[in-house]
C-alpha atoms as a PDB file:
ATOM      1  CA  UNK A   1      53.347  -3.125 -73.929  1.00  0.00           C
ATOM      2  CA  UNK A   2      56.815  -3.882 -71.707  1.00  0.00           C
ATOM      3  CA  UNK A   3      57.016  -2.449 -68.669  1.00  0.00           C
ATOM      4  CA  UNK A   4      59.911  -0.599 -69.556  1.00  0.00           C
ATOM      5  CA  UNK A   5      57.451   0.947 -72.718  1.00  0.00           C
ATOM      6  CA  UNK A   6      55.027   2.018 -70.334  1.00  0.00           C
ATOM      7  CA  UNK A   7      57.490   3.480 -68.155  1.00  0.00           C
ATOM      8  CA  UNK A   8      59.125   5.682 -70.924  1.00  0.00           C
ATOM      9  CA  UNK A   9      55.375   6.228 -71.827  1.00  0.00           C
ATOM     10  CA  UNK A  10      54.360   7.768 -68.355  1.00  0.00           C
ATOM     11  CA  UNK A  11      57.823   9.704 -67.589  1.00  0.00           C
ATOM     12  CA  UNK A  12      59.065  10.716 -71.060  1.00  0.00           C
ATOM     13  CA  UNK A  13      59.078  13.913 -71.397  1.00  0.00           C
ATOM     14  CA  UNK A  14      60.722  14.404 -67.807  1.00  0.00           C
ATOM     15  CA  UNK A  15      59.613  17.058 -65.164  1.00  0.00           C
ATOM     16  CA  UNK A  16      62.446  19.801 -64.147  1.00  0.00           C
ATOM     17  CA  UNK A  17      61.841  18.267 -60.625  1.00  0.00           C
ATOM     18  CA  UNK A  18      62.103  14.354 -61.619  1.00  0.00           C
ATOM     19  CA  UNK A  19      64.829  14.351 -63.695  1.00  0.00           C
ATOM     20  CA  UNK A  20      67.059  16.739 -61.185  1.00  0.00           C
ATOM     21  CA  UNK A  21      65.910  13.970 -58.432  1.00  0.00           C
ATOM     22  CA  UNK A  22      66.633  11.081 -60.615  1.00  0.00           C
ATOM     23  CA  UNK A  23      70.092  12.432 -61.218  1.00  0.00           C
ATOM     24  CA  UNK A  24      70.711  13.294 -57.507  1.00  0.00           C
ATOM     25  CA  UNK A  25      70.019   9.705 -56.623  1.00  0.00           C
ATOM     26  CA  UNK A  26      72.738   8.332 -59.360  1.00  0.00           C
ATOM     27  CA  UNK A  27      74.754   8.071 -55.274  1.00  0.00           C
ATOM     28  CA  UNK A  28      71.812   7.558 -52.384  1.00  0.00           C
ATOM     29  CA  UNK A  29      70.796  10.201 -50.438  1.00  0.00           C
ATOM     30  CA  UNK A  30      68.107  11.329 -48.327  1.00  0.00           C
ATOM     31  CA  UNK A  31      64.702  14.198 -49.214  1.00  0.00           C
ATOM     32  CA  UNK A  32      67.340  16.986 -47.704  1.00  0.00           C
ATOM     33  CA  UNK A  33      70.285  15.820 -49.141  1.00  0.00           C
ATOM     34  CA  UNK A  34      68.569  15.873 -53.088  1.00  0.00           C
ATOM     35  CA  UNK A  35      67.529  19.329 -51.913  1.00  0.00           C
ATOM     36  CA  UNK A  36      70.667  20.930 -51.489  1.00  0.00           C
ATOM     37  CA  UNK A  37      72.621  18.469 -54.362  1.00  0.00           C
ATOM     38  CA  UNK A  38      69.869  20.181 -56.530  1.00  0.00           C
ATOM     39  CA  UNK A  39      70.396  23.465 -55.540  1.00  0.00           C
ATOM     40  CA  UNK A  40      74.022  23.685 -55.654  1.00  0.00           C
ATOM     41  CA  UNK A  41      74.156  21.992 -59.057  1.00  0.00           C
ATOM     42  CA  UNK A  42      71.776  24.541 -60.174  1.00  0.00           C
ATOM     43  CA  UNK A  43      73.482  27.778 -58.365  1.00  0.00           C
ATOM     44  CA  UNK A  44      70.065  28.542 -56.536  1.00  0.00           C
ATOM     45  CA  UNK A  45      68.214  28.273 -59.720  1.00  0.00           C
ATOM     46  CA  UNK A  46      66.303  25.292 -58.641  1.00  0.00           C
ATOM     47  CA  UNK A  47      65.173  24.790 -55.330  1.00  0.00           C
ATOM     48  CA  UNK A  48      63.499  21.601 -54.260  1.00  0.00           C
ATOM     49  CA  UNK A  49      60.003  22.214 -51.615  1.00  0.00           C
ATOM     50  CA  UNK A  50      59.666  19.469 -49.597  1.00  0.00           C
ATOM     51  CA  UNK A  51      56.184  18.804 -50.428  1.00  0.00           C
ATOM     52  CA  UNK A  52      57.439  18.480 -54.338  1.00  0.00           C
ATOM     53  CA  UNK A  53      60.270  16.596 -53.626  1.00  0.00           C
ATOM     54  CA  UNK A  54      58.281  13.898 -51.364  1.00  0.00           C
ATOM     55  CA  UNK A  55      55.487  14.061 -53.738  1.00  0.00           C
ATOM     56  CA  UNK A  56      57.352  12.605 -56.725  1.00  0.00           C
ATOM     57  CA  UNK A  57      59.548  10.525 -54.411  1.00  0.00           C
ATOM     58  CA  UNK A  58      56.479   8.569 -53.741  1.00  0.00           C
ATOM     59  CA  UNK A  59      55.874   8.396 -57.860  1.00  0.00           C
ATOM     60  CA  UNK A  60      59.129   7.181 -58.508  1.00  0.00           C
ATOM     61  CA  UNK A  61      59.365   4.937 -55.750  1.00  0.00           C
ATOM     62  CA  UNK A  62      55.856   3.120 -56.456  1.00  0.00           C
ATOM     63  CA  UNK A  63      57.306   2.954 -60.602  1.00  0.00           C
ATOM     64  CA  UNK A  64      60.476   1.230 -59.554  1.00  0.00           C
ATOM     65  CA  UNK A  65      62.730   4.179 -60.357  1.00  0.00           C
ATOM     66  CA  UNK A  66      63.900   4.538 -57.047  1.00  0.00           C
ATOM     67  CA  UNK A  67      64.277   2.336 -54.131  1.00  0.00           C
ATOM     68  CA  UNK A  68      64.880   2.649 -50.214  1.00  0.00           C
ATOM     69  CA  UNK A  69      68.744   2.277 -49.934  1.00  0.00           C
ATOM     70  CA  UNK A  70      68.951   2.607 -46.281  1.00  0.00           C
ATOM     71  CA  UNK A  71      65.767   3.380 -43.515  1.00  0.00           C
ATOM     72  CA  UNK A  72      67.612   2.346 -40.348  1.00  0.00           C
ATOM     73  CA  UNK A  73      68.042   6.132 -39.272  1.00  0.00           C
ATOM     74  CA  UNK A  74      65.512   8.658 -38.916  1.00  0.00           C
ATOM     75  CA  UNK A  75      66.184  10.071 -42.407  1.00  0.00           C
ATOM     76  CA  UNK A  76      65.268   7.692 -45.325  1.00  0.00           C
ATOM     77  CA  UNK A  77      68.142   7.558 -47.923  1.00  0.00           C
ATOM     78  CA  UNK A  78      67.113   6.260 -51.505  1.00  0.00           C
ATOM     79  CA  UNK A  79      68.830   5.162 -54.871  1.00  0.00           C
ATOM     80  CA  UNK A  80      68.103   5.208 -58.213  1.00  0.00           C
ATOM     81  CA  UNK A  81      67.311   0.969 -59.492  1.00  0.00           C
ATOM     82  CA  UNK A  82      68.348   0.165 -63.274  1.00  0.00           C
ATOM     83  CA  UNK A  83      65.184   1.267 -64.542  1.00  0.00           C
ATOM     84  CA  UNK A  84      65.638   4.593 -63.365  1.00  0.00           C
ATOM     85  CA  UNK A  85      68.616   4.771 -65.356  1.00  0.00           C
ATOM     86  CA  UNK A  86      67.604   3.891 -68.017  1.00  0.00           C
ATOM     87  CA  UNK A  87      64.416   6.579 -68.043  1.00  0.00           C
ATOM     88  CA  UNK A  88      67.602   9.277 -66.773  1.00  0.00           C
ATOM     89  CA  UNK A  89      69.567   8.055 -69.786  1.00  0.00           C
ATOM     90  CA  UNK A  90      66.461   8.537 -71.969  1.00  0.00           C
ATOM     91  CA  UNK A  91      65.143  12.022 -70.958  1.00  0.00           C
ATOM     92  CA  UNK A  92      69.003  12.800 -70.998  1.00  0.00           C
ATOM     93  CA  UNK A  93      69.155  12.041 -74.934  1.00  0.00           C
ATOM     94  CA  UNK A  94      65.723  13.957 -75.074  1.00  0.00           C
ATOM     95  CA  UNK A  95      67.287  16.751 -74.337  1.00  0.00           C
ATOM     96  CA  UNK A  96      70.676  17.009 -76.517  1.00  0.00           C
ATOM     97  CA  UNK A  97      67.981  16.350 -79.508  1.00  0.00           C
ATOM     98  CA  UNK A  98      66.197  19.570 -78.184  1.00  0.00           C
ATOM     99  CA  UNK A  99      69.478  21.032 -77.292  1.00  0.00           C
ATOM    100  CA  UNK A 100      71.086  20.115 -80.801  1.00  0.00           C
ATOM    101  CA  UNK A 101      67.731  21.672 -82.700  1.00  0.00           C
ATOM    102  CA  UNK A 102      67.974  24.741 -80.651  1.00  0.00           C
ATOM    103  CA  UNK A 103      71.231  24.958 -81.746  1.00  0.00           C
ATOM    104  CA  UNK A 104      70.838  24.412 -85.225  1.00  0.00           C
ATOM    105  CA  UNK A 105      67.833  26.984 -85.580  1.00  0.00           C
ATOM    106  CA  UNK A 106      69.838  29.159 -83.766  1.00  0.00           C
ATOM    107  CA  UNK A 107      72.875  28.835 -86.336  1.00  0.00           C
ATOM    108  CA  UNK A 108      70.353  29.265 -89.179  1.00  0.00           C
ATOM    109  CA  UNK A 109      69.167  32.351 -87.813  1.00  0.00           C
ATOM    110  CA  UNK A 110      72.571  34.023 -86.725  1.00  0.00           C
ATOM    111  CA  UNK A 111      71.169  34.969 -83.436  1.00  0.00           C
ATOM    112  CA  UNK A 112      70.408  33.662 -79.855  1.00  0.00           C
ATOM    113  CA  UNK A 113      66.450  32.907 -79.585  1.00  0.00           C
END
């Protein structure tokens, strides 16, 4: 199996909490600046605890879908690498398909579910 298999095999489908992290990081920022990207993208309706958001910075650090950007201040900033991309990009098609059949049941049915 590729690495990039196994990677899709481990983080497909996508946590709430990854994928808003992953797509924070497509510009690098620090644990407090993914916070409050999160939350304002969200309107409040996600918000980030720091033991979550350190918790699966670690996992997507040690899977290569992050990386330390910059560590020379006392916050550490990160990025997402190419891999991570490419996982965002696939949990982001995920979605529209689950998105598009929600839609389509939805139409079927004349109401909202």
């Amino acid at each position: 199996m590729s690495d990039n298999a196994k990677l899709l095999k481990t983080w497909l489908p996508m946590t709430e909490t990854a994928f808003y992290i992953l797509l924070a990081l497509l510009e690098p920022r620090h644990g407090y600046g993914i916070t409050k990207f999160v939350e304002d993208l969200t309107e409040g309706r996600i918000k980030l605890g720091s033991g979550t958001i350190y918790g699966t910075l670690t996992k997507l650090t040690r899977d290569g879908l992050i990386e330390i950007y910059d560590n020379s201040d006392k916050r550490t900033v990160y990025r997402i690498t190419d891999s991570g991309r490419e996982i965002l990009h696939a949990e982001s098609e995920r979605m529209r398909s689950v998105y598009e059949d929600l839609s389509a049941v939805e139409k079927q049915m004349g109401e909202k579910i």
